[in-house]
C-alpha atoms as a PDB file:
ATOM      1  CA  UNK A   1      28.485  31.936  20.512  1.00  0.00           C
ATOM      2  CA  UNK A   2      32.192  31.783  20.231  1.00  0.00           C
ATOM      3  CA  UNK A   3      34.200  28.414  20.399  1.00  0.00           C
ATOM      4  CA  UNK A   4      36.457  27.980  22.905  1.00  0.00           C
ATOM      5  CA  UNK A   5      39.407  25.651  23.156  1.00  0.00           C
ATOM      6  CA  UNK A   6      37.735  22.613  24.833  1.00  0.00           C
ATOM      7  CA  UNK A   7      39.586  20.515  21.635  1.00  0.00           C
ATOM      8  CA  UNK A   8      42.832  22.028  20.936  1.00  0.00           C
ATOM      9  CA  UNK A   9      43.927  19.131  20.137  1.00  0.00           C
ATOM     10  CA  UNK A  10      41.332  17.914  18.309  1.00  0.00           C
ATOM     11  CA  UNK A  11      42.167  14.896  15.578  1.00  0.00           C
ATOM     12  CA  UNK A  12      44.960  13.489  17.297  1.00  0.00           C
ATOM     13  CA  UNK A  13      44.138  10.358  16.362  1.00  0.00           C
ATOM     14  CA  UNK A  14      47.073   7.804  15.879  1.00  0.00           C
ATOM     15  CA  UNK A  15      46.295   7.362  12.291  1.00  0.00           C
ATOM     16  CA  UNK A  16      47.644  10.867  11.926  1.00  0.00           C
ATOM     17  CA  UNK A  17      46.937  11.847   8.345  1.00  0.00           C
ATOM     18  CA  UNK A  18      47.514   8.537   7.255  1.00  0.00           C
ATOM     19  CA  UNK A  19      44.926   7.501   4.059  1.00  0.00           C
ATOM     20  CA  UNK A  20      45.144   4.150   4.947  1.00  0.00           C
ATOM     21  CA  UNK A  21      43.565   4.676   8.438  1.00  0.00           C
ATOM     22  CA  UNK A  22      40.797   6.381   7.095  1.00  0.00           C
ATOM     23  CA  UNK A  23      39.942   4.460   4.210  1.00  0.00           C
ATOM     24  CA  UNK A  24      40.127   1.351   7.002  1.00  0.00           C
ATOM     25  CA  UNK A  25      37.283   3.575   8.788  1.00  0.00           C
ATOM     26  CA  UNK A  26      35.321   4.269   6.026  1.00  0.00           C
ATOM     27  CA  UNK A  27      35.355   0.257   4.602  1.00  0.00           C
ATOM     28  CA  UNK A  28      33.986  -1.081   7.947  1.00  0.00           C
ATOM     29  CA  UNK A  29      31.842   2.241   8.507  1.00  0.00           C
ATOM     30  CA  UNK A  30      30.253   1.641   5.282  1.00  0.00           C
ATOM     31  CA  UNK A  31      30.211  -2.083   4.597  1.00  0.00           C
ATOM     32  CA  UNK A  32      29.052  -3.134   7.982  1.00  0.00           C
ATOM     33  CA  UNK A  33      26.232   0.109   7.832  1.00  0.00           C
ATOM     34  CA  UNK A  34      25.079  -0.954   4.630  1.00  0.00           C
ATOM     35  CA  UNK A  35      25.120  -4.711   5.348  1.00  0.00           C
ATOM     36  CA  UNK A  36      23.238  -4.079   8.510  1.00  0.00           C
ATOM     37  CA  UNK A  37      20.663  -1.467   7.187  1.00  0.00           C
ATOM     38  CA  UNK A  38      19.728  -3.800   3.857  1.00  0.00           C
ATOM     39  CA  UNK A  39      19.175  -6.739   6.021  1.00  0.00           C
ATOM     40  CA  UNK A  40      16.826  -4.492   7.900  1.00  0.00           C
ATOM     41  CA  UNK A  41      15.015  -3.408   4.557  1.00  0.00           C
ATOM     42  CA  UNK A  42      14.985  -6.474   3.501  1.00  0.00           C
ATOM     43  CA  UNK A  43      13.055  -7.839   6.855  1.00  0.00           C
ATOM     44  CA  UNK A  44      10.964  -4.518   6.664  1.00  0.00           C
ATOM     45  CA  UNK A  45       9.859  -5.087   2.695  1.00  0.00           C
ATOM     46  CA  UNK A  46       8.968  -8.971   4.048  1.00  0.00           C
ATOM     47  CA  UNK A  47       6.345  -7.828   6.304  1.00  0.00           C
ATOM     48  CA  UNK A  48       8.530  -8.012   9.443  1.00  0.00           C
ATOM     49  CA  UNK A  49       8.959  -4.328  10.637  1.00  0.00           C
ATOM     50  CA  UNK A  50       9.294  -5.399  14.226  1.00  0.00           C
ATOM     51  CA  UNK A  51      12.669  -6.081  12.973  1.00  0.00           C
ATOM     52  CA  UNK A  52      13.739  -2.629  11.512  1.00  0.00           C
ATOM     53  CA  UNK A  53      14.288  -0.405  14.161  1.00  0.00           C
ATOM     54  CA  UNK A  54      16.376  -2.618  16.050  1.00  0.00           C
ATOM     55  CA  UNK A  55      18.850  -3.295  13.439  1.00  0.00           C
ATOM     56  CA  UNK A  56      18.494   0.099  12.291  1.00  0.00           C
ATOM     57  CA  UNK A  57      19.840   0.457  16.079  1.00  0.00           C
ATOM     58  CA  UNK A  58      22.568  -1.294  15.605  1.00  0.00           C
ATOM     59  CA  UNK A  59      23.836  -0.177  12.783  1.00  0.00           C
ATOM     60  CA  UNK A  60      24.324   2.914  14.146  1.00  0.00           C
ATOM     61  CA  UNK A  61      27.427   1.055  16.105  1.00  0.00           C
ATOM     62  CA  UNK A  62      29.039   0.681  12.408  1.00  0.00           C
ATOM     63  CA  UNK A  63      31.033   4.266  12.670  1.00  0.00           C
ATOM     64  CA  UNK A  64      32.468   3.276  16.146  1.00  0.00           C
ATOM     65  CA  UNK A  65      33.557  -0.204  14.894  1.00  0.00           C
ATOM     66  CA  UNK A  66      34.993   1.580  12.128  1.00  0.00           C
ATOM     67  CA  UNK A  67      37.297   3.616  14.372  1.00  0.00           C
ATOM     68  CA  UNK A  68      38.046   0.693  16.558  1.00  0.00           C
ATOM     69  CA  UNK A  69      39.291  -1.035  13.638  1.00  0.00           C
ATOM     70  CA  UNK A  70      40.961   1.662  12.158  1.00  0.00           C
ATOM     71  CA  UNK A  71      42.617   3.212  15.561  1.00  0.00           C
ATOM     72  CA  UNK A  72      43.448  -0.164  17.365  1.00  0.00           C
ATOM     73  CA  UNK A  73      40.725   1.313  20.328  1.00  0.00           C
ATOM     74  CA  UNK A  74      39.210   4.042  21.594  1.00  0.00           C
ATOM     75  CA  UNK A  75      41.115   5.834  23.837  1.00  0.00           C
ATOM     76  CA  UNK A  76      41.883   9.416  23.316  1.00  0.00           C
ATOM     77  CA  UNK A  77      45.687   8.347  22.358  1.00  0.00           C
ATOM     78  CA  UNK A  78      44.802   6.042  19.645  1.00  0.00           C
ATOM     79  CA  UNK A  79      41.424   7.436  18.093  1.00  0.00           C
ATOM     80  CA  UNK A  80      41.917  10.891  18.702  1.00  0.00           C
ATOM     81  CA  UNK A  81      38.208  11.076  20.671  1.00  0.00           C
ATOM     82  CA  UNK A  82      38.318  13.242  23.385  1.00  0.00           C
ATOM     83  CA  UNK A  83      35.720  13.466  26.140  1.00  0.00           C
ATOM     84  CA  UNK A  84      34.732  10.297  27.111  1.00  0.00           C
ATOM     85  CA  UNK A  85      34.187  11.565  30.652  1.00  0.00           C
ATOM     86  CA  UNK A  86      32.568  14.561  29.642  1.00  0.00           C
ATOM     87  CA  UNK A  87      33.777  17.775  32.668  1.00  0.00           C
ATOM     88  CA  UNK A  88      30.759  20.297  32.723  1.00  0.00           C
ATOM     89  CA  UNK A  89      32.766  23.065  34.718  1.00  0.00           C
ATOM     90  CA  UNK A  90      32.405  26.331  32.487  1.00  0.00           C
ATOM     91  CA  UNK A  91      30.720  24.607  29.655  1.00  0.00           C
ATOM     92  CA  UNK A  92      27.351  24.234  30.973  1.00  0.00           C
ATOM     93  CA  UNK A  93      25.885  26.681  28.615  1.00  0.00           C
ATOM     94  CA  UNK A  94      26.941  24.332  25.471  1.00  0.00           C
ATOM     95  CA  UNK A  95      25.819  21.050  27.215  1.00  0.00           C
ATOM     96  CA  UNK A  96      22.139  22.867  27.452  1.00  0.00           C
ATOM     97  CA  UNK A  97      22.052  23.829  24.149  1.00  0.00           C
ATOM     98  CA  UNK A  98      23.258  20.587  22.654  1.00  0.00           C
ATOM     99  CA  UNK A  99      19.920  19.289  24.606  1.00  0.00           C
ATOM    100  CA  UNK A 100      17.092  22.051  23.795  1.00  0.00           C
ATOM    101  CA  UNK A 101      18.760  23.018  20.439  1.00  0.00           C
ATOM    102  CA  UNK A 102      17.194  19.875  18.850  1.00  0.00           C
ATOM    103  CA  UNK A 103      13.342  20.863  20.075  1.00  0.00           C
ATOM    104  CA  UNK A 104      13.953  24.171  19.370  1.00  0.00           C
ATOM    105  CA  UNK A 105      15.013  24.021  15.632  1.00  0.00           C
ATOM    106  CA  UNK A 106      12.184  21.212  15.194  1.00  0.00           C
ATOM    107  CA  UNK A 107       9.367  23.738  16.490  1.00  0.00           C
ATOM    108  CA  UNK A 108      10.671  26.293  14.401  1.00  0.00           C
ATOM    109  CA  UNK A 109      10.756  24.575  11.195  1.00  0.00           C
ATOM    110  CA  UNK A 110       7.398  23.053  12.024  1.00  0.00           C
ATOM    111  CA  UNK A 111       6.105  26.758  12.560  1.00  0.00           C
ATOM    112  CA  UNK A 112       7.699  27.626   8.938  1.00  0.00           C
ATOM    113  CA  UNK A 113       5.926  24.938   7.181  1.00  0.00           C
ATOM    114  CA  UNK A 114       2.924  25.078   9.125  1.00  0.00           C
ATOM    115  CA  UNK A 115       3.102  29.132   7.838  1.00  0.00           C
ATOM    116  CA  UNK A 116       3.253  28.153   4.091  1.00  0.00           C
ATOM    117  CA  UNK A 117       0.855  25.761   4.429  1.00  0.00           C
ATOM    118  CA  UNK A 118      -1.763  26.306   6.731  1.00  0.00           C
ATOM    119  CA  UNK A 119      -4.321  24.172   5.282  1.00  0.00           C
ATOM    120  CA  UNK A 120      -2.223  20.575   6.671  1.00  0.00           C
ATOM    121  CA  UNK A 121      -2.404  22.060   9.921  1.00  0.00           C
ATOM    122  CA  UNK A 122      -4.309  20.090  12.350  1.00  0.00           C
ATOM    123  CA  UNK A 123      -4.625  22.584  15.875  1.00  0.00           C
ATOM    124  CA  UNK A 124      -6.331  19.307  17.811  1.00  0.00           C
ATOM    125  CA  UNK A 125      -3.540  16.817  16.590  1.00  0.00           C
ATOM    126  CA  UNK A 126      -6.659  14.469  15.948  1.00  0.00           C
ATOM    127  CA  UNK A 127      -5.985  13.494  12.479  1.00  0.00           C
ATOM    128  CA  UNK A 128      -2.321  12.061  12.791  1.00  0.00           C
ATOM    129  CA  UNK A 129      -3.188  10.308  16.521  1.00  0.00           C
ATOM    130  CA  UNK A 130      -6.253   9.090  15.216  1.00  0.00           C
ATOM    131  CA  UNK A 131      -4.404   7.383  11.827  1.00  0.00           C
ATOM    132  CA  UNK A 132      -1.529   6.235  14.517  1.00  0.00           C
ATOM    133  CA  UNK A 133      -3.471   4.350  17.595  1.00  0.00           C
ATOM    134  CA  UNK A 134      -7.168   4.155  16.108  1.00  0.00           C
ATOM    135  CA  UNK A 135     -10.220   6.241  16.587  1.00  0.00           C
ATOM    136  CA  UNK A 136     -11.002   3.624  19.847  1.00  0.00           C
ATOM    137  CA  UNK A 137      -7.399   3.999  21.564  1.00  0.00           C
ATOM    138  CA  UNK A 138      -7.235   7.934  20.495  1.00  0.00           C
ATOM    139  CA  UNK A 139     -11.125   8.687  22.222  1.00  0.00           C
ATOM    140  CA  UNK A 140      -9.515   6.595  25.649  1.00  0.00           C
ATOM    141  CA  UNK A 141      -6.006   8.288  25.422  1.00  0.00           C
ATOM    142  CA  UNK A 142      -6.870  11.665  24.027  1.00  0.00           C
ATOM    143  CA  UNK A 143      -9.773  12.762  23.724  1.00  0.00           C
ATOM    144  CA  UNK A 144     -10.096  15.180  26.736  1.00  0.00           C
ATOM    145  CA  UNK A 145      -6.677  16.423  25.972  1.00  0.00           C
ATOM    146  CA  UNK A 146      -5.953  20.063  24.014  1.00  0.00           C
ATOM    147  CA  UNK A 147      -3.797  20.044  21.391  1.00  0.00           C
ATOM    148  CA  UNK A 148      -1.498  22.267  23.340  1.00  0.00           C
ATOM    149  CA  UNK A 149      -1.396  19.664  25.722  1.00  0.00           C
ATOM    150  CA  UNK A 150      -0.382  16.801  23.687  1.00  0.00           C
ATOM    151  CA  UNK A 151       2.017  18.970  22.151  1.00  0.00           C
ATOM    152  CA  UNK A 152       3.876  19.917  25.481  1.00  0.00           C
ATOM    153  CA  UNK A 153       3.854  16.805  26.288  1.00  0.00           C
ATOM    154  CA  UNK A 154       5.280  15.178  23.460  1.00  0.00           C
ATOM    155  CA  UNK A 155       7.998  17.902  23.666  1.00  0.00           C
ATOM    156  CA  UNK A 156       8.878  16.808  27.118  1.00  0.00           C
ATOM    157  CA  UNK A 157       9.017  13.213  26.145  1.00  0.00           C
ATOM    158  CA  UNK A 158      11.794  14.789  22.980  1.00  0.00           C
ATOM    159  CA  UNK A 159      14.112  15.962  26.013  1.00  0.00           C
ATOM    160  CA  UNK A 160      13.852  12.879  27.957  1.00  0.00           C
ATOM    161  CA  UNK A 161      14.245  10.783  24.786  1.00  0.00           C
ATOM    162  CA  UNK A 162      17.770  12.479  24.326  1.00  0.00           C
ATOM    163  CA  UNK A 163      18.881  11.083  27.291  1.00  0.00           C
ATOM    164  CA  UNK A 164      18.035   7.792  26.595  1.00  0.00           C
ATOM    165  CA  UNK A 165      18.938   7.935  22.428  1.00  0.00           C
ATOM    166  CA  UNK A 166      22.723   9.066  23.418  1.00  0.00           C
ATOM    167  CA  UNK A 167      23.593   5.820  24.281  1.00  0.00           C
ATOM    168  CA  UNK A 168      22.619   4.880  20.593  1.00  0.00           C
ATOM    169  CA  UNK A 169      23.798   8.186  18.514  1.00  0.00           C
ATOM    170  CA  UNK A 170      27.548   7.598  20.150  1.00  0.00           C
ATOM    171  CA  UNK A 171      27.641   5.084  18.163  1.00  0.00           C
ATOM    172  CA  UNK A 172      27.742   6.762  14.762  1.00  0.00           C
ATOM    173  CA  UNK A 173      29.393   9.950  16.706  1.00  0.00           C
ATOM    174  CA  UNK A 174      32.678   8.680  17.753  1.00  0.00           C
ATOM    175  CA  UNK A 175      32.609   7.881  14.059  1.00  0.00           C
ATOM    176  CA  UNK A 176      31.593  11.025  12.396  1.00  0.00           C
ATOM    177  CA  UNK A 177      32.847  13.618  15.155  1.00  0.00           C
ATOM    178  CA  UNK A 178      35.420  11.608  16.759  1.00  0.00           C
ATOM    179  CA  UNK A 179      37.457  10.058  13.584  1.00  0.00           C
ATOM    180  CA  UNK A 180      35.938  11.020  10.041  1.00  0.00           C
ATOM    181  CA  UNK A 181      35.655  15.188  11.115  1.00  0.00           C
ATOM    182  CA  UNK A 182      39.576  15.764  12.458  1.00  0.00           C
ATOM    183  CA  UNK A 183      40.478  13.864   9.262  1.00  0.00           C
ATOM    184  CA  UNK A 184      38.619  15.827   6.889  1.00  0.00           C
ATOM    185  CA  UNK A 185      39.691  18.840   8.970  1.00  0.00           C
ATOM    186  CA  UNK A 186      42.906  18.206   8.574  1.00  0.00           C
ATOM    187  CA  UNK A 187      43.097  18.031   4.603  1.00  0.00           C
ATOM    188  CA  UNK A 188      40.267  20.252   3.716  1.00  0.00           C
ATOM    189  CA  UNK A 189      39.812  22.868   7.006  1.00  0.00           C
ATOM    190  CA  UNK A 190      37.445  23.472   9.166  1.00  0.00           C
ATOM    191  CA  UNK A 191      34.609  24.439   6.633  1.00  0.00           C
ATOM    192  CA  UNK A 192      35.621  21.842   3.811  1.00  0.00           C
ATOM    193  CA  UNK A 193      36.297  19.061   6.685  1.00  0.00           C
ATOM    194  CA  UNK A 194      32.445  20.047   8.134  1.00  0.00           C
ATOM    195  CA  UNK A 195      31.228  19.775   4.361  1.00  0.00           C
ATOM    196  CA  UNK A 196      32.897  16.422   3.560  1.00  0.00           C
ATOM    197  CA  UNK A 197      31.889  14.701   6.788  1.00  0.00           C
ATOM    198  CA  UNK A 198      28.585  15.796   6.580  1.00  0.00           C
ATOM    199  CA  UNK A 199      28.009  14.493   2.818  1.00  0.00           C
ATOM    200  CA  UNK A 200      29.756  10.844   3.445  1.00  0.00           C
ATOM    201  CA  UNK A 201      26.983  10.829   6.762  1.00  0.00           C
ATOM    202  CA  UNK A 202      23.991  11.767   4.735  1.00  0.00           C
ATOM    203  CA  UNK A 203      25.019   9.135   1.978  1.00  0.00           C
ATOM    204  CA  UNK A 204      25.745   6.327   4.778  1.00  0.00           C
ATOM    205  CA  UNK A 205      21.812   6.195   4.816  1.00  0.00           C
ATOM    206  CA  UNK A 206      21.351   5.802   1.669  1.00  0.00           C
ATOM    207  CA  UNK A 207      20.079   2.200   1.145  1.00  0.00           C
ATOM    208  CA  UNK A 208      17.474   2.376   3.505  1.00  0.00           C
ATOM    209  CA  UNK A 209      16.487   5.671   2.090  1.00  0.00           C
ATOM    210  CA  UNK A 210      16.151   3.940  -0.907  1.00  0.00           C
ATOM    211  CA  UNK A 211      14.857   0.062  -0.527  1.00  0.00           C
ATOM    212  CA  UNK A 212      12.012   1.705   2.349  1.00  0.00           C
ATOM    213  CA  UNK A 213      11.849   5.337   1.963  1.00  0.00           C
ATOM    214  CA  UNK A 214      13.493   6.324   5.195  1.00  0.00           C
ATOM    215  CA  UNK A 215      13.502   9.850   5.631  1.00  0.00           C
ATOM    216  CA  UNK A 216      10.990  11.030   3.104  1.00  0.00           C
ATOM    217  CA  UNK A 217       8.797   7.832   2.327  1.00  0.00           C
ATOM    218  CA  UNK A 218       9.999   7.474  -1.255  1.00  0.00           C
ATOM    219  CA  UNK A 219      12.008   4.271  -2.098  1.00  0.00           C
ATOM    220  CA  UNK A 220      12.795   2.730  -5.465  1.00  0.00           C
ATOM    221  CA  UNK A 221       9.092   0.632  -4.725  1.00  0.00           C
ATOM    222  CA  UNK A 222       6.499   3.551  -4.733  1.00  0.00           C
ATOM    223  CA  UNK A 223       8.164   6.778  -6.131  1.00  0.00           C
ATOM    224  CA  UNK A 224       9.757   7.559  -9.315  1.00  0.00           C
ATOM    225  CA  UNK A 225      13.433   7.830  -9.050  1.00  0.00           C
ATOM    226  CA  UNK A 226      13.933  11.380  -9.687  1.00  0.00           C
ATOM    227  CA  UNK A 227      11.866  12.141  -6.250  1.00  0.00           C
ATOM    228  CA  UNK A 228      14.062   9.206  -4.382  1.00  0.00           C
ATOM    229  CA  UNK A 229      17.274  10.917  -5.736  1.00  0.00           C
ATOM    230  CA  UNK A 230      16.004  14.048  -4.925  1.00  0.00           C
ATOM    231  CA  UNK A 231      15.442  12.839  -1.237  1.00  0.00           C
ATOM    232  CA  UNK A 232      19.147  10.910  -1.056  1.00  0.00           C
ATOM    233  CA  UNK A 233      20.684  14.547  -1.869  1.00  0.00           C
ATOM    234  CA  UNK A 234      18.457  17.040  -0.112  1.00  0.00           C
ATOM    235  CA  UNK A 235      19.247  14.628   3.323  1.00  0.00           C
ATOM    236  CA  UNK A 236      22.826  14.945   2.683  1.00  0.00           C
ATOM    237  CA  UNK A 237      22.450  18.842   2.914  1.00  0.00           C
ATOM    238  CA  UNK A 238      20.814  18.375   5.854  1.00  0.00           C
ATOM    239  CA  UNK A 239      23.795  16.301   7.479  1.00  0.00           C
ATOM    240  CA  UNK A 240      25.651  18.720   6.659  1.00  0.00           C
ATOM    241  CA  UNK A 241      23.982  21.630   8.581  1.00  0.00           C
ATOM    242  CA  UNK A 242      23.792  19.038  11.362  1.00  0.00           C
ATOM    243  CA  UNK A 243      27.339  17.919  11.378  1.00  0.00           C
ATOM    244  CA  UNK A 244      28.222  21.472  11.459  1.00  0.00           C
ATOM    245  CA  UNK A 245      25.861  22.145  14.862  1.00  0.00           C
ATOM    246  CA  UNK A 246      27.077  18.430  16.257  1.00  0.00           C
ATOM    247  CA  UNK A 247      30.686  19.895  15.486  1.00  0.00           C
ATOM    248  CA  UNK A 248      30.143  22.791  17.579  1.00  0.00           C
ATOM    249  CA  UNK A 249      28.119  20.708  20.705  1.00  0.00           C
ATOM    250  CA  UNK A 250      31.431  18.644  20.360  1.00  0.00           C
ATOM    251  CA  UNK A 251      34.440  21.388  20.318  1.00  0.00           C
ATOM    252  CA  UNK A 252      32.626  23.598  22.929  1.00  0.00           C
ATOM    253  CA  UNK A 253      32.083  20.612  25.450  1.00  0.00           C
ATOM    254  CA  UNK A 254      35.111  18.955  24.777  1.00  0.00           C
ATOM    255  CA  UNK A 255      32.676  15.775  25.177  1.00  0.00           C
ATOM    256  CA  UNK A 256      31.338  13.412  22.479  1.00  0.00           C
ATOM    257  CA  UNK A 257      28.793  13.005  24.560  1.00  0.00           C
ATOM    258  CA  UNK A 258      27.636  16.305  23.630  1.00  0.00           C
ATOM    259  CA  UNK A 259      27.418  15.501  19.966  1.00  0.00           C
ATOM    260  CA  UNK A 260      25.228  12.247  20.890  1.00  0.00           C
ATOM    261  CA  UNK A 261      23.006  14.425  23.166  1.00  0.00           C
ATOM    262  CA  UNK A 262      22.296  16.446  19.839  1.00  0.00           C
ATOM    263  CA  UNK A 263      22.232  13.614  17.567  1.00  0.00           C
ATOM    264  CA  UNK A 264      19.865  11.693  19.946  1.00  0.00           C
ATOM    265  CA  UNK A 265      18.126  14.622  20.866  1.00  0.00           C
ATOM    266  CA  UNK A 266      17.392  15.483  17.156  1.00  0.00           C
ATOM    267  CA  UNK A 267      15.761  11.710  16.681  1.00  0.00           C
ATOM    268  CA  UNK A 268      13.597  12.172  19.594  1.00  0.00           C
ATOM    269  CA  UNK A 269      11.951  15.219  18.430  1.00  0.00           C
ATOM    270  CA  UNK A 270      12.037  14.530  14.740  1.00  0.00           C
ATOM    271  CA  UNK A 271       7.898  13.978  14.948  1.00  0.00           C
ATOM    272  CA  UNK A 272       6.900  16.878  16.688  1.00  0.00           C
ATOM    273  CA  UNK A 273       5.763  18.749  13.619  1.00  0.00           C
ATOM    274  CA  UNK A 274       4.409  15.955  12.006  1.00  0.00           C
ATOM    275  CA  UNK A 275       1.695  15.373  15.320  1.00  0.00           C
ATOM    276  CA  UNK A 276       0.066  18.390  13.755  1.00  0.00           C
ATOM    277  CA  UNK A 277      -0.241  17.410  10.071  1.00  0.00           C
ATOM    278  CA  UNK A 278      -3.319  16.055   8.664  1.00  0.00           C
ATOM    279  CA  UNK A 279      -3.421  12.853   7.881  1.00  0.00           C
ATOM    280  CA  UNK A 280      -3.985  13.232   3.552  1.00  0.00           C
ATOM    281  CA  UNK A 281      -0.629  14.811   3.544  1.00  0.00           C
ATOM    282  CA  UNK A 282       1.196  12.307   5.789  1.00  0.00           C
ATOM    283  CA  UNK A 283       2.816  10.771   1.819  1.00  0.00           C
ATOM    284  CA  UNK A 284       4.357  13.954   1.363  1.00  0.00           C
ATOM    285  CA  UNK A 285       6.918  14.958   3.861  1.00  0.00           C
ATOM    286  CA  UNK A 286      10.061  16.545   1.404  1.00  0.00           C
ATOM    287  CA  UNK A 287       8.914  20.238   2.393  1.00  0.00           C
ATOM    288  CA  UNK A 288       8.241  19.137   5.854  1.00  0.00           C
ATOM    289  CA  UNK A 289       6.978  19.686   8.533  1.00  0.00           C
ATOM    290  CA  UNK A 290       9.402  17.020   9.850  1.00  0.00           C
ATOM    291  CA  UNK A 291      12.797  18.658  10.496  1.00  0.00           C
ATOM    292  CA  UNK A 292      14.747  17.454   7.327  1.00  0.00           C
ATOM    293  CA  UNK A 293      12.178  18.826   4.806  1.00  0.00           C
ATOM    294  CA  UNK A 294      13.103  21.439   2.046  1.00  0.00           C
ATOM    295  CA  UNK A 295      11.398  24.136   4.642  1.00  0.00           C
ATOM    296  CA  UNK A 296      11.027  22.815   8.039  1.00  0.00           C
ATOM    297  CA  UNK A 297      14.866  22.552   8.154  1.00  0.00           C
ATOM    298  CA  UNK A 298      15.350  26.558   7.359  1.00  0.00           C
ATOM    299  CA  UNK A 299      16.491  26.780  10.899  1.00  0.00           C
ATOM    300  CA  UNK A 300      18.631  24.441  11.167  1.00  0.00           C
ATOM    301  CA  UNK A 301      20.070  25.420   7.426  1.00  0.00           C
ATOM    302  CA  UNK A 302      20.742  29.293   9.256  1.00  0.00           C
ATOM    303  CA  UNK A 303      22.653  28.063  12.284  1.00  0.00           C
ATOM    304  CA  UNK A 304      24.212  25.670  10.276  1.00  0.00           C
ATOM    305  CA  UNK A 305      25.438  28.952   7.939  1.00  0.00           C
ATOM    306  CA  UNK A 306      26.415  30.851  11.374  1.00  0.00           C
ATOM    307  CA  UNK A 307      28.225  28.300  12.612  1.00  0.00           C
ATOM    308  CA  UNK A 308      29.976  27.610   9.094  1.00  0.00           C
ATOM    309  CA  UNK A 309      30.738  31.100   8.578  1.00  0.00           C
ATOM    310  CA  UNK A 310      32.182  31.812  11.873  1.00  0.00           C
ATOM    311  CA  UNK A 311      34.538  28.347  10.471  1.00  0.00           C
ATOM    312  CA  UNK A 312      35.378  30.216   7.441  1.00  0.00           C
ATOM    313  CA  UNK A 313      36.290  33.828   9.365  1.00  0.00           C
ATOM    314  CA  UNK A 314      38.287  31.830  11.913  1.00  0.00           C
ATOM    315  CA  UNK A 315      40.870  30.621   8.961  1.00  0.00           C
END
């Protein structure tokens, strides 16, 4: 699909192409990120997980405070962030897309894995439920249910969760789409700016990644470090690929509400693959089937490509 000129002036900001504004961004981006995320290892590593995902939540405010700060506000004159009331008129093909594209890609990837390895593939969803809730609470819940079933179901609960994990993935959004993107664009193009943004994302998780193996389950505490570096870089590819599809949710809407309906609809369906894998092989995710693993994120890697190419073709 071909972009149309819902952001012609995209990266407006007042900042311009000043360094100083973006190095401004990237200081509070970063420091208050990283501040927030260790405290949230730290809490998780003390036996207090209850804690994690709600700073974990609010960390994800960091790249919006970062453009406040660097852009005096948030209106489109000063930060450059267009679409804060997002107009649907003639665009309603990219808004649906920004919202299925997330399930989609995660079923596929699942379906690639699941193809390579057949033997972690668990038709009844049993093993995974039953090592989540208990055998007790997984008979009650269930135990009369297919496997289709609970697998349409939990897709249905990955659309509705978009909705509701928007409201959390602006945060980081107005930050990577809004500001950091029409920055990088601006020195390095569309491809290099897509690149760039989406490397400084993936590396903006890195201490969580590596204090309590977010993402891939190996932190600096139970793998050795080759497989936690290994992790750290193969997630930055994968922010890349998504920055490039977030890009396109974003010029095509004209709405950075469109990028947080992909962002948030990309966390909601992150486990639908992994309901099917059996529960031995729950330790080792890097290939998959969760949608950020070596092969469960081919798809996303291809439309990523597309999408990049098109960039390329367009300069």
């Amino acid at each position: 699909m071909t972009k149309h000129h819902a952001l012609s002036d995209i990266g407006t900001c007042a900042q311009g192409k000043s360094a100083k504004g973006l190095w401004v961004y990237l200081a509070i981006s970063f420091g208050l990120g990283w501040l927030i995320q260790i405290a949230a290892s730290v809490v998780a590593i003390k036996g207090n997980p209850t804690l994690f995902a709600p700073l974990v939540s609010v960390a994800m405010f960091a790249p919006m405070m970062g453009v406040i700060v660097a852009c005096k506000g948030l209106k489109k004159t000063k930060s450059g962030i267009c679409g804060w009331k997002p107009q649907f008129r003639g665009r309603m093909g990219s808004w649906v897309a920004a919202w299925l594209a997330p399930v989609v890609l995660t079923v596929l990837g699942a379906v690639v894995y699941y193809c390579v390895f057949p033997q972690r593939f668990d038709p009844t969803a049993e093993s995974y439920l039953t090592a989540l809730v208990g055998p007790e609470a997984y008979a009650a819940v269930y135990g009369q249910t297919s496997g289709f079933m609970i697998g349409a179901t939990q897709v249905v609960n990955a659309l509705i969760g978009a909705f509701l994990n928007l409201f959390f993935a602006v945060g980081e959004e107005a930050g990577w789409r809004g500001y950091l993107y029409p920055q990088m664009r601006s020195r390095f193009g569309r491809a290099g700016g897509n690149i760039l943004s989406g490397l400084i994302w993936g590396m903006w998780h890195w201490p969580i990644m590596i204090l309590v193996g977010y993402e891939y389950n190996y932190s600096i505490f139970n793998a050795p470090w080759y497989l936690v570096l290994l992790g750290m870089v193969l997630f930055c590819v994968v922010t890349v690929a998504l920055g490039a599809v977030a890009e396109w949710c974003y010029e095509t809407t004209g709405s950075i509400w469109a990028a947080a309906l992909f962002h948030g609809g990309f966390n909601a369906a992150a486990n639908l693959g992994i309901l099917y894998l059996r529960v031995e092989y729950l330790s080792d995710t890097l290939w998959g089937p969760v949608p950020i693993g070596l092969l469960s994120a081919l798809p996303l890697f291809i439309a990523a490509s597309v999408l990049l190419w098109q960039d390329m073709r367009a300069e």
